[in-house]
Protein backbone atom coordinates (compact mmCIF):
# COMPACT_ATOMS: atom_id res chain seq x y z
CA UNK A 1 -4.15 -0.11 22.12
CA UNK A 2 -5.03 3.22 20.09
CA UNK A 3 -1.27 3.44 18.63
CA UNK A 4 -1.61 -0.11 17.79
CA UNK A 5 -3.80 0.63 14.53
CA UNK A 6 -2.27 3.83 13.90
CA UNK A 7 -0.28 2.91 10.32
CA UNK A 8 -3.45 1.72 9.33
CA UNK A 9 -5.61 5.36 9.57
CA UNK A 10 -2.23 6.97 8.20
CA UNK A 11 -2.20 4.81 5.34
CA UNK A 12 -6.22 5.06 4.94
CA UNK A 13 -5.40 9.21 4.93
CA UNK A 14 -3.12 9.28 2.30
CA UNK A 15 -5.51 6.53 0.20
CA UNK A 16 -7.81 8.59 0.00
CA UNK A 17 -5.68 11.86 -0.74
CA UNK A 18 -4.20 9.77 -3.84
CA UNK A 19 -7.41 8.57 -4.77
CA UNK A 20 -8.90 12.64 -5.18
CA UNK A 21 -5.37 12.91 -6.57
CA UNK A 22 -6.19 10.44 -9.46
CA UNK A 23 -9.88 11.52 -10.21
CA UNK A 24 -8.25 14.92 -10.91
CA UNK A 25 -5.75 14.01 -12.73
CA UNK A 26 -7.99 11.97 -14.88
CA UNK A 27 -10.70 15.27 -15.40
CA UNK A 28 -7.18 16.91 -16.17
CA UNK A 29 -6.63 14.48 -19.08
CA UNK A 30 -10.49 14.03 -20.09
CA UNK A 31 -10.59 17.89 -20.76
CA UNK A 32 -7.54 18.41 -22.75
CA UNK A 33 -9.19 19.59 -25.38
CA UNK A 34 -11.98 21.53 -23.72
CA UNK A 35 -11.93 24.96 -25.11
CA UNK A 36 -15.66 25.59 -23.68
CA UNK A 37 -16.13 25.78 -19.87
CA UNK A 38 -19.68 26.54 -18.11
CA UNK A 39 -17.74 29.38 -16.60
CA UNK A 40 -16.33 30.06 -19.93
CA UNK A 41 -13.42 29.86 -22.15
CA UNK A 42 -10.99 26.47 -22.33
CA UNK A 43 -10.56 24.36 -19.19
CA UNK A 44 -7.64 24.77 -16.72
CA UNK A 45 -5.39 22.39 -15.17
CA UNK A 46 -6.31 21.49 -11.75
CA UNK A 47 -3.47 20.36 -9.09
CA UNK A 48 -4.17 18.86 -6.08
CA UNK A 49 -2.59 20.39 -2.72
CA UNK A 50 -1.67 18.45 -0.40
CA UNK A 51 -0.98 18.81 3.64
CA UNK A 52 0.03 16.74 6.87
CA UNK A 53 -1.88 16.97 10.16
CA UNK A 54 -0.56 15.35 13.16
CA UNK A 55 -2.74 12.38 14.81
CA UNK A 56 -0.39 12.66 17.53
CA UNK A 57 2.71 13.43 18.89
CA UNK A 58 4.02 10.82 16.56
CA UNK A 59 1.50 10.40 13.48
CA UNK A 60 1.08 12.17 11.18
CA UNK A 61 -1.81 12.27 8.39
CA UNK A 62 -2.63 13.25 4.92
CA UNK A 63 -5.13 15.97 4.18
CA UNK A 64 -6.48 17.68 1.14
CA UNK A 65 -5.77 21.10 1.67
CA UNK A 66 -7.33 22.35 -1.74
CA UNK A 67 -7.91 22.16 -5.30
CA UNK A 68 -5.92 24.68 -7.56
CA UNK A 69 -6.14 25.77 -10.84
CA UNK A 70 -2.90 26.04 -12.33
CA UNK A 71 -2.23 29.61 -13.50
CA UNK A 72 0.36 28.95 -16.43
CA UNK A 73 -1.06 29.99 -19.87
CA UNK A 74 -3.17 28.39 -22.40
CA UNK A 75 -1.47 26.69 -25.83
CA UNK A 76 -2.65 28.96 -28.41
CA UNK A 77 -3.45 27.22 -32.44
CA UNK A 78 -4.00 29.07 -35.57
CA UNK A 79 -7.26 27.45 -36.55
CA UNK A 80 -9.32 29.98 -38.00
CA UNK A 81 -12.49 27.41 -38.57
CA UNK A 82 -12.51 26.73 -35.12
CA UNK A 83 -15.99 28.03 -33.83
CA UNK A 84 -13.95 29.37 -30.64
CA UNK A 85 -11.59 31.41 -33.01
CA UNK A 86 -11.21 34.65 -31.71
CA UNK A 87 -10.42 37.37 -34.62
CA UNK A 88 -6.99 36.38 -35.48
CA UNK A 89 -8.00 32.95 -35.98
CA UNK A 90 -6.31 31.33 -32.23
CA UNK A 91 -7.87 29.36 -30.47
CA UNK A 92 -7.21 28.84 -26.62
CA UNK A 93 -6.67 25.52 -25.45
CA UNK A 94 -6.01 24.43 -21.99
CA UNK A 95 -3.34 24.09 -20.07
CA UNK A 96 -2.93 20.33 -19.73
CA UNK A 97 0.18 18.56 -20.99
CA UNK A 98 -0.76 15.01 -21.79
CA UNK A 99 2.81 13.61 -20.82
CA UNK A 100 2.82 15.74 -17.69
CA UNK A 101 -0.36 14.38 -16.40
CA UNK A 102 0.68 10.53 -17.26
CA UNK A 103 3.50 10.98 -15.09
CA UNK A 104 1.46 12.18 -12.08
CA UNK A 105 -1.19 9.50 -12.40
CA UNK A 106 1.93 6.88 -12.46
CA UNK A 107 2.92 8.60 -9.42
CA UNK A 108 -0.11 8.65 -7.42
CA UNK A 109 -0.75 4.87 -8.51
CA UNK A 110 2.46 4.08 -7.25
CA UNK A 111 1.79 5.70 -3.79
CA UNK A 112 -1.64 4.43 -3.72
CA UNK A 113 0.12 0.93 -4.20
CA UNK A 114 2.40 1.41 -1.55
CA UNK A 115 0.19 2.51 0.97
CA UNK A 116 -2.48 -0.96 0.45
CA UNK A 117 1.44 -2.95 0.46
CA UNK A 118 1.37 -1.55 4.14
CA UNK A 119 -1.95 -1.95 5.16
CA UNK A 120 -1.55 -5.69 3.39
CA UNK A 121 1.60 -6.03 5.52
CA UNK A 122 0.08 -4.59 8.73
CA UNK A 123 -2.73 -6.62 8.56
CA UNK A 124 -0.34 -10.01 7.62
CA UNK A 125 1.46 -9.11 10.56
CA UNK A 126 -1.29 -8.83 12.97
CA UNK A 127 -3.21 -11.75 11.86
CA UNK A 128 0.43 -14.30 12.61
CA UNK A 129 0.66 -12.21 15.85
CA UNK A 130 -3.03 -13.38 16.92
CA UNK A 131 -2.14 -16.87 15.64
CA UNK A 132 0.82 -17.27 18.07
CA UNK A 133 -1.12 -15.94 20.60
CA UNK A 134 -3.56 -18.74 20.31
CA UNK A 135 -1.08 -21.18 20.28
């Protein structure tokens, strides 16, 4: 009876993976043009890593392995009246592509869709199984 609600806890696992997934993507976006950090200078990209864990033999899971800041370098302007203008006049900002992070929220959304399509479906399924039952 265990295996029998399986697809639902996988599905809840990788809900909840997207879901971290989008609120990171979405601080991503928010702080595009953040060139002050409490830990100072401009804000950098975060990624989410993701990993499997088996439930059993046969299941496996989602997990949230960590949260990474993504190494590549800052997009340097020539702004000179920028207050965060080093000596040259550049200022850092971060890493974030606007475009690139679009395309990973449409992503996660997507999978995020697909997984409440299956717990939709598994519950549909269940509920005409119990119905027959009855009858």
């Amino acid at each position: 009876m265990n295996n029998l609600f399986m697809p639902l806890k996988i599905s809840a696992t990788a809900l909840e993976a997207q879901k971290v997934r989008m609120n990171v993507i979405a601080s991503n976006i928010a702080n595009a043009s953040s060139t002050r950090t409490p830990e100072g200078g401009p804000y950098r990209k975060r990624d989410v890593v993701f990993e499997s864990y088996m439930f059993d033999q046969n299941s496996v899971g989602v997990n949230i392995s960590k949260i990474v800041e993504d190494k590549r370098p800052f997009r340097t302007v020539y702004d000179p009246s920028h207050p965060d203008a080093d000596q040259s006049g550049y200022v850092n900002y971060p890493n974030v592509n606007n475009i690139e992070e679009m395309v990973n929220l449409m992503n996660a959304s997507r999978a995020y869709e697909a997984n409440l399509t299956l717990i939709t479906s598994f519950k549909d399924s269940y509920s005409r199984t119990l119905d027959l039952l009855r009858a």
